[in-house]
PDB file of N, CA and C in Angstrom:
ATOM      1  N   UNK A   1       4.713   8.521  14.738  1.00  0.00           N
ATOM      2  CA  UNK A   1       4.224   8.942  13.446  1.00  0.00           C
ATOM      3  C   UNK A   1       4.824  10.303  13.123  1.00  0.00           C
ATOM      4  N   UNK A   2       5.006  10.692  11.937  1.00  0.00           N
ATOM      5  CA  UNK A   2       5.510  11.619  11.643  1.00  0.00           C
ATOM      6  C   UNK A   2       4.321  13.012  11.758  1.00  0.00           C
ATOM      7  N   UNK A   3       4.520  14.273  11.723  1.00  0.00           N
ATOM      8  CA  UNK A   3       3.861  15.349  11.937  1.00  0.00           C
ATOM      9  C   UNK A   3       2.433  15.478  11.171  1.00  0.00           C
ATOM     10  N   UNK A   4       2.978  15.176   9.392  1.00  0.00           N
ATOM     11  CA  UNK A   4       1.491  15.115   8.862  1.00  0.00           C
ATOM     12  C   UNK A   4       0.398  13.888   9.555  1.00  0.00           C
ATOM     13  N   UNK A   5       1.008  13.088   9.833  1.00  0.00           N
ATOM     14  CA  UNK A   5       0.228  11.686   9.861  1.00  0.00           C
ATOM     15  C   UNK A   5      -0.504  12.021  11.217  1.00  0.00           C
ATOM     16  N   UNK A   6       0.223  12.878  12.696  1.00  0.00           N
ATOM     17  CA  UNK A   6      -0.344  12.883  13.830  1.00  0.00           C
ATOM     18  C   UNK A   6      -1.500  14.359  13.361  1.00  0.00           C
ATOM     19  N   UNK A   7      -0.956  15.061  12.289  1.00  0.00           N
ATOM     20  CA  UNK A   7      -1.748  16.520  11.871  1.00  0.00           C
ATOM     21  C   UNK A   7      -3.520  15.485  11.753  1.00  0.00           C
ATOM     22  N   UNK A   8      -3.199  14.346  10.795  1.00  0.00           N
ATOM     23  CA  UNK A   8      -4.392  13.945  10.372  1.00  0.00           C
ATOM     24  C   UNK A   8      -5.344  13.313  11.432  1.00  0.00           C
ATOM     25  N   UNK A   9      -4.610  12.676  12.377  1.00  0.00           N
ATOM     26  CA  UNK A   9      -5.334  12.199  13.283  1.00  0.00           C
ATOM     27  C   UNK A   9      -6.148  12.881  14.244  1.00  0.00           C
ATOM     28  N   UNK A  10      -5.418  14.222  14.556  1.00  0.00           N
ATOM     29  CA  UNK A  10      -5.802  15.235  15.432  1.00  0.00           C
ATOM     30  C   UNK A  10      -7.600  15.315  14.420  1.00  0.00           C
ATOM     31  N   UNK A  11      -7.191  15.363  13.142  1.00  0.00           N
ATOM     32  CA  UNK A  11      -8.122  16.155  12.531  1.00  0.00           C
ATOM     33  C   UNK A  11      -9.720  15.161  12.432  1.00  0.00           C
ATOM     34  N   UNK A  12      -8.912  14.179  12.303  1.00  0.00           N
ATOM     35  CA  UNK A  12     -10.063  12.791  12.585  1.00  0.00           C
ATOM     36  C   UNK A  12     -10.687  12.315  14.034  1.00  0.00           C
ATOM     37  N   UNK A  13      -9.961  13.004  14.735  1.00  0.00           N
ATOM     38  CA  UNK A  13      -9.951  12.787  16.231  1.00  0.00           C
ATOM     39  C   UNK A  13     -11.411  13.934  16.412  1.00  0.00           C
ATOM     40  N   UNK A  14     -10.829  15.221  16.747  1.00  0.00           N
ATOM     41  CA  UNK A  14     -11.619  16.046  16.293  1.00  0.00           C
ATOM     42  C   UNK A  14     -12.766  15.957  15.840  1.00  0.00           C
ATOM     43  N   UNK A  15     -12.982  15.490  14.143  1.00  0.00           N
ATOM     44  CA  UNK A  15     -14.434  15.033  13.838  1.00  0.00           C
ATOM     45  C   UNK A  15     -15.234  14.146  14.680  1.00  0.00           C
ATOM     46  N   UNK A  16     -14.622  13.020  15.273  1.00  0.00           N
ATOM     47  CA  UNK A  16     -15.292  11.606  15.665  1.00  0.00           C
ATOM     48  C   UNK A  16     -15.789  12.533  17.038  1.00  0.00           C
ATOM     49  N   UNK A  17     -15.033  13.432  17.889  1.00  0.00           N
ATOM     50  CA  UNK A  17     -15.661  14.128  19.231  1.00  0.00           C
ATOM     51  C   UNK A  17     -16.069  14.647  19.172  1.00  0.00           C
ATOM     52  N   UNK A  18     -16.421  15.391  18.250  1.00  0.00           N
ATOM     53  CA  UNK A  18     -17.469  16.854  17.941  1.00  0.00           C
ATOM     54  C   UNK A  18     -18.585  16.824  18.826  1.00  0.00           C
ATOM     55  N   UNK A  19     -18.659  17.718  19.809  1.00  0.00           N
ATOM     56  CA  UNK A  19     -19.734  17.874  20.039  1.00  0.00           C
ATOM     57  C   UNK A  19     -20.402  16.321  21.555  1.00  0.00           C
ATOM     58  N   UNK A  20     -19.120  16.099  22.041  1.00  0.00           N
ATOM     59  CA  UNK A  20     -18.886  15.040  22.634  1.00  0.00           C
ATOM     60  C   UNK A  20     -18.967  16.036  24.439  1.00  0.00           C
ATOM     61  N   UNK A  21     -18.946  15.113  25.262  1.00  0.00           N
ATOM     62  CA  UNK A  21     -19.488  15.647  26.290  1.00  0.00           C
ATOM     63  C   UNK A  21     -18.592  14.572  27.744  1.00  0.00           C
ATOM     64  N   UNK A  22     -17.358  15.337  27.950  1.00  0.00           N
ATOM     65  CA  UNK A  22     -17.102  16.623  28.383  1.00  0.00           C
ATOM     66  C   UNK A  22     -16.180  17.241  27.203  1.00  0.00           C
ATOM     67  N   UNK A  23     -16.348  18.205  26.915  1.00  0.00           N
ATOM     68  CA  UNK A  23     -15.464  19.157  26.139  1.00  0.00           C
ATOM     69  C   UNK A  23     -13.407  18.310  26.087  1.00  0.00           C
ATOM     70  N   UNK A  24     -13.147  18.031  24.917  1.00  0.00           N
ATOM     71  CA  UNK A  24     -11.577  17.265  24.809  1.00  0.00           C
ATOM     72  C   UNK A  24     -10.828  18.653  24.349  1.00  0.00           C
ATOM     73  N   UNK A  25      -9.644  18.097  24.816  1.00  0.00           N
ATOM     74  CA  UNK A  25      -8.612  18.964  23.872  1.00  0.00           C
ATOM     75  C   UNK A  25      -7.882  18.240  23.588  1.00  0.00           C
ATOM     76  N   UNK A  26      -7.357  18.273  22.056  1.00  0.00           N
ATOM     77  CA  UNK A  26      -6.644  17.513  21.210  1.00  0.00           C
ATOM     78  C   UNK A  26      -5.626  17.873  20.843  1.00  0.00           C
ATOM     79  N   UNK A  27      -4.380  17.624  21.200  1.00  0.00           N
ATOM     80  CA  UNK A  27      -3.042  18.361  20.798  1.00  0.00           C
ATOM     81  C   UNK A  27      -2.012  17.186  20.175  1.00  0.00           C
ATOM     82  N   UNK A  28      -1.419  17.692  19.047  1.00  0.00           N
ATOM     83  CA  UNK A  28      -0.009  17.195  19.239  1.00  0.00           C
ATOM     84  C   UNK A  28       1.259  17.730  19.927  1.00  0.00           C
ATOM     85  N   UNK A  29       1.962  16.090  20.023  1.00  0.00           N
ATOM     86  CA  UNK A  29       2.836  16.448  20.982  1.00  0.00           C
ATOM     87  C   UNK A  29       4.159  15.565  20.822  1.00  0.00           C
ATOM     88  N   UNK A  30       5.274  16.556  21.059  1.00  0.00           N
ATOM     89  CA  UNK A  30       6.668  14.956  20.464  1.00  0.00           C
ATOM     90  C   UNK A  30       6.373  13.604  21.159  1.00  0.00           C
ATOM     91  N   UNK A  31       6.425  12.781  21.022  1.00  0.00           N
ATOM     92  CA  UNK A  31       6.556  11.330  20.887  1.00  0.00           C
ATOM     93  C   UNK A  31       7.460  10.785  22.241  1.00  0.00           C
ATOM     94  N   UNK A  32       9.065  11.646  22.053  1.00  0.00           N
ATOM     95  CA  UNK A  32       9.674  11.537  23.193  1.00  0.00           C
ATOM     96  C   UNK A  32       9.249  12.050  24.495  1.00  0.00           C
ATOM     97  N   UNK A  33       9.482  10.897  25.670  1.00  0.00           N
ATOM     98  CA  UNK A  33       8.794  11.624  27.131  1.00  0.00           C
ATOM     99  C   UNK A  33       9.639  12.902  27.245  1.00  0.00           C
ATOM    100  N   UNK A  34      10.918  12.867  27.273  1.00  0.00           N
ATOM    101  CA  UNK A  34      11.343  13.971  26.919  1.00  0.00           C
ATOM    102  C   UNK A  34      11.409  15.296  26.389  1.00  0.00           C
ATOM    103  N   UNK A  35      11.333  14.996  25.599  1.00  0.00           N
ATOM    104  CA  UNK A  35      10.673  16.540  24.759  1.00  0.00           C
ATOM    105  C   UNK A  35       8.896  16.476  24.773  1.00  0.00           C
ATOM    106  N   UNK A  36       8.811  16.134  25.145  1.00  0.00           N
ATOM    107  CA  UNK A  36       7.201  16.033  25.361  1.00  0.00           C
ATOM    108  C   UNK A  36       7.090  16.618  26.846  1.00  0.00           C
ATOM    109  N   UNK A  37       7.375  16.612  27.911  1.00  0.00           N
ATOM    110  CA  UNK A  37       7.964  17.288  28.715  1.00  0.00           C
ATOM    111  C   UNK A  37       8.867  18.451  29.046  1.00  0.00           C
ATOM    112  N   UNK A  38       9.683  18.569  28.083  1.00  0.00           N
ATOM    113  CA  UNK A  38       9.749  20.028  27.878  1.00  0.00           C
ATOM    114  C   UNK A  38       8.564  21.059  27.371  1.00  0.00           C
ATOM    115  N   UNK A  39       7.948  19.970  25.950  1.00  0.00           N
ATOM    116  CA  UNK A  39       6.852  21.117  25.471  1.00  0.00           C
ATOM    117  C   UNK A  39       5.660  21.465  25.992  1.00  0.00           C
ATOM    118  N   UNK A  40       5.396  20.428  27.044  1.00  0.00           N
ATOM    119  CA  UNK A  40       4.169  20.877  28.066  1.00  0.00           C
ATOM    120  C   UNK A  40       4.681  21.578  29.218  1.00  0.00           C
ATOM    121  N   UNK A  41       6.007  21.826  29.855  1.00  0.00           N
ATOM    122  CA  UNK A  41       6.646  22.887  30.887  1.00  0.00           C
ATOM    123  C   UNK A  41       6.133  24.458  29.625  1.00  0.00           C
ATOM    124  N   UNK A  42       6.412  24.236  28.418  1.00  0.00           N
ATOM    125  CA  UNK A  42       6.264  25.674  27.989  1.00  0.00           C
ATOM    126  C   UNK A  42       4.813  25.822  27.266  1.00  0.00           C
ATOM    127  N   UNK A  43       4.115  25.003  27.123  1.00  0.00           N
ATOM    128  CA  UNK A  43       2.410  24.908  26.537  1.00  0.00           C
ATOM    129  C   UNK A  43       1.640  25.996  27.676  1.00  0.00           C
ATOM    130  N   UNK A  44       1.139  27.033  26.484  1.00  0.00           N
ATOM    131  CA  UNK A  44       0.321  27.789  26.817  1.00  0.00           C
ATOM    132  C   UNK A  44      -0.912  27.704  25.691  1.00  0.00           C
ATOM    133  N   UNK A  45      -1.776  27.154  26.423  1.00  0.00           N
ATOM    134  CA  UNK A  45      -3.250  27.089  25.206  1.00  0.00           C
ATOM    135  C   UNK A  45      -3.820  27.990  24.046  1.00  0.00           C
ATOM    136  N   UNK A  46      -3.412  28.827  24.846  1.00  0.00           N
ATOM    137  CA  UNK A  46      -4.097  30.528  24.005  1.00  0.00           C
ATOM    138  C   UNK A  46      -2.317  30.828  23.101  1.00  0.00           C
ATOM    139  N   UNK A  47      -1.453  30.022  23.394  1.00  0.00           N
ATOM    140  CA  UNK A  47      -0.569  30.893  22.078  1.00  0.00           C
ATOM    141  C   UNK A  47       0.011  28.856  21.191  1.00  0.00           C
ATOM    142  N   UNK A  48      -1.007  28.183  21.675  1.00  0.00           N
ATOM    143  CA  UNK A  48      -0.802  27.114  20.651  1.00  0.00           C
ATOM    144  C   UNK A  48      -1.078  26.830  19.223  1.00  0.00           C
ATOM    145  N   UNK A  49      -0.492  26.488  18.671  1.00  0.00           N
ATOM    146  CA  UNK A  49      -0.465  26.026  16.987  1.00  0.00           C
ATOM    147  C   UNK A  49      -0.371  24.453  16.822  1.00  0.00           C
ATOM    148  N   UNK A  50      -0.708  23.869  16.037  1.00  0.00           N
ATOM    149  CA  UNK A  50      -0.419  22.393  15.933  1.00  0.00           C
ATOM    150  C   UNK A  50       1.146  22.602  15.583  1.00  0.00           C
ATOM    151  N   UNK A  51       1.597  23.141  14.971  1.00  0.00           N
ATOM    152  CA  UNK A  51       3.239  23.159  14.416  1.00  0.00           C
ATOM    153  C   UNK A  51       3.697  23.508  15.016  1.00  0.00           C
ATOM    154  N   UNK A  52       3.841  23.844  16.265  1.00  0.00           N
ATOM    155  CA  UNK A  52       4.841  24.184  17.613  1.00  0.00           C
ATOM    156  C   UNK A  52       5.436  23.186  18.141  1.00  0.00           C
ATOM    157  N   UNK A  53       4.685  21.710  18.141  1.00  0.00           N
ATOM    158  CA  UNK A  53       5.240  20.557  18.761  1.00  0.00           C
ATOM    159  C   UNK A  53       6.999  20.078  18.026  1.00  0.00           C
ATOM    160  N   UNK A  54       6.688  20.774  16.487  1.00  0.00           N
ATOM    161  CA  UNK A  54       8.124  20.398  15.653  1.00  0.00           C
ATOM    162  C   UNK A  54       9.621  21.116  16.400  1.00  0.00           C
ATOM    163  N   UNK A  55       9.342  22.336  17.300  1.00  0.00           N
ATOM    164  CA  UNK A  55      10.314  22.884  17.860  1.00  0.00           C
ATOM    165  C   UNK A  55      11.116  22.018  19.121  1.00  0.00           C
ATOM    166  N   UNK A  56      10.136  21.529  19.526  1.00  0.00           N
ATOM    167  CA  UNK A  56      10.828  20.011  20.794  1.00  0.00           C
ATOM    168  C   UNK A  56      10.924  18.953  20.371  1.00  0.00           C
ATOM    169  N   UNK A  57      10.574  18.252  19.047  1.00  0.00           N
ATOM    170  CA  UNK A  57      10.808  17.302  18.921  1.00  0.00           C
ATOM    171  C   UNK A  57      12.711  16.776  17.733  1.00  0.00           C
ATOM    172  N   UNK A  58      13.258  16.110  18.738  1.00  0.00           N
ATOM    173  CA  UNK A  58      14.640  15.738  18.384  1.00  0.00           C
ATOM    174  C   UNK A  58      14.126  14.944  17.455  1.00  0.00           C
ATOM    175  N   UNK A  59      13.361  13.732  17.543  1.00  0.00           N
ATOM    176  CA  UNK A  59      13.239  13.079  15.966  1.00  0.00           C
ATOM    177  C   UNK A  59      12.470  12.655  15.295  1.00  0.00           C
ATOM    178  N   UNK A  60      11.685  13.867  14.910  1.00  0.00           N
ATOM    179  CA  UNK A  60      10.255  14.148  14.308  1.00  0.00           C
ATOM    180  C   UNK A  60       9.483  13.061  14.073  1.00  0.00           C
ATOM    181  N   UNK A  61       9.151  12.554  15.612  1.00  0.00           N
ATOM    182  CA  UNK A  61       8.056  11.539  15.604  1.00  0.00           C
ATOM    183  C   UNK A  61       7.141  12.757  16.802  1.00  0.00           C
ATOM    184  N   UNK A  62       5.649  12.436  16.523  1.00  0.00           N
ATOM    185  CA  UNK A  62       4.642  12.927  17.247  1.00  0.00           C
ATOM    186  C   UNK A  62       3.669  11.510  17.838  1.00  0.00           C
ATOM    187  N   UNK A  63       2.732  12.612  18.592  1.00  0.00           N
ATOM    188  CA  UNK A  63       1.737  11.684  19.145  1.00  0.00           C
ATOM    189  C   UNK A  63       0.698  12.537  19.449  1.00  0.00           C
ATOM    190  N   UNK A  64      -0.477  11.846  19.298  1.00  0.00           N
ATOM    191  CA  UNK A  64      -1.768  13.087  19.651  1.00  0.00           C
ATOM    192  C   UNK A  64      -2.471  12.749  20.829  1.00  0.00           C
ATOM    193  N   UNK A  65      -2.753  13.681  21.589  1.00  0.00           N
ATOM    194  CA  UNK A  65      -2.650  13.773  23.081  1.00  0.00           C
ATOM    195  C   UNK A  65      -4.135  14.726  22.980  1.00  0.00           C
ATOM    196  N   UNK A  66      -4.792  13.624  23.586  1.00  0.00           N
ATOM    197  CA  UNK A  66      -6.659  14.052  23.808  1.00  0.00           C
ATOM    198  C   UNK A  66      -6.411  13.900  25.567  1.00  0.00           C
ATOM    199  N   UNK A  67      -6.736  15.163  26.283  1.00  0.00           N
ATOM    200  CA  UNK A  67      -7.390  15.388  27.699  1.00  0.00           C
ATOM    201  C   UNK A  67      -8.573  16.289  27.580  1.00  0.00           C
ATOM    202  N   UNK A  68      -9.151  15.570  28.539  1.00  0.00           N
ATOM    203  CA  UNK A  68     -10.277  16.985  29.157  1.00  0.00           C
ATOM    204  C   UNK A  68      -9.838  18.002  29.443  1.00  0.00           C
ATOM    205  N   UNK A  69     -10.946  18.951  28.621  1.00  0.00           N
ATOM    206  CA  UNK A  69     -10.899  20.420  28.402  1.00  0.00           C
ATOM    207  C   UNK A  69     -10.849  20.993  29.756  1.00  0.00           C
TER     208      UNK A  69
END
């Protein structure tokens, strides 16, 4: 999916867990294992943005990536 479309899901994702138990974290993330792997070697939580994932991704497909907090 393209960036807005994974932006929205995060955001729907988000609502539906609110307040869900154990604590999620919801990120996007490129699509490719590849660059999806690069961008989690450099993912630091405290300096994340949802629009950071666009810097690793070669062909602006995303994916939204829910783990425990």
């Amino acid at each position: 999916m393209n960036y807005q479309e994974a932006l929205a899901e995060k955001q729907e994702s988000e609502k539906e867990m609110a307040g869900g138990q154990p604590p999620l974290k919801i990120i996007i993330v490129p699509e490719l294992t590849e660059d999806m792997k690069r961008f989690m070697e450099s993912y630091n939580e405290d300096l994340y943005t949802d629009d950071l994932c666009k810097l690793y991704s070669s062909n602006d497909e995303y994916t939204v990536l829910i783990t425990a907090d």
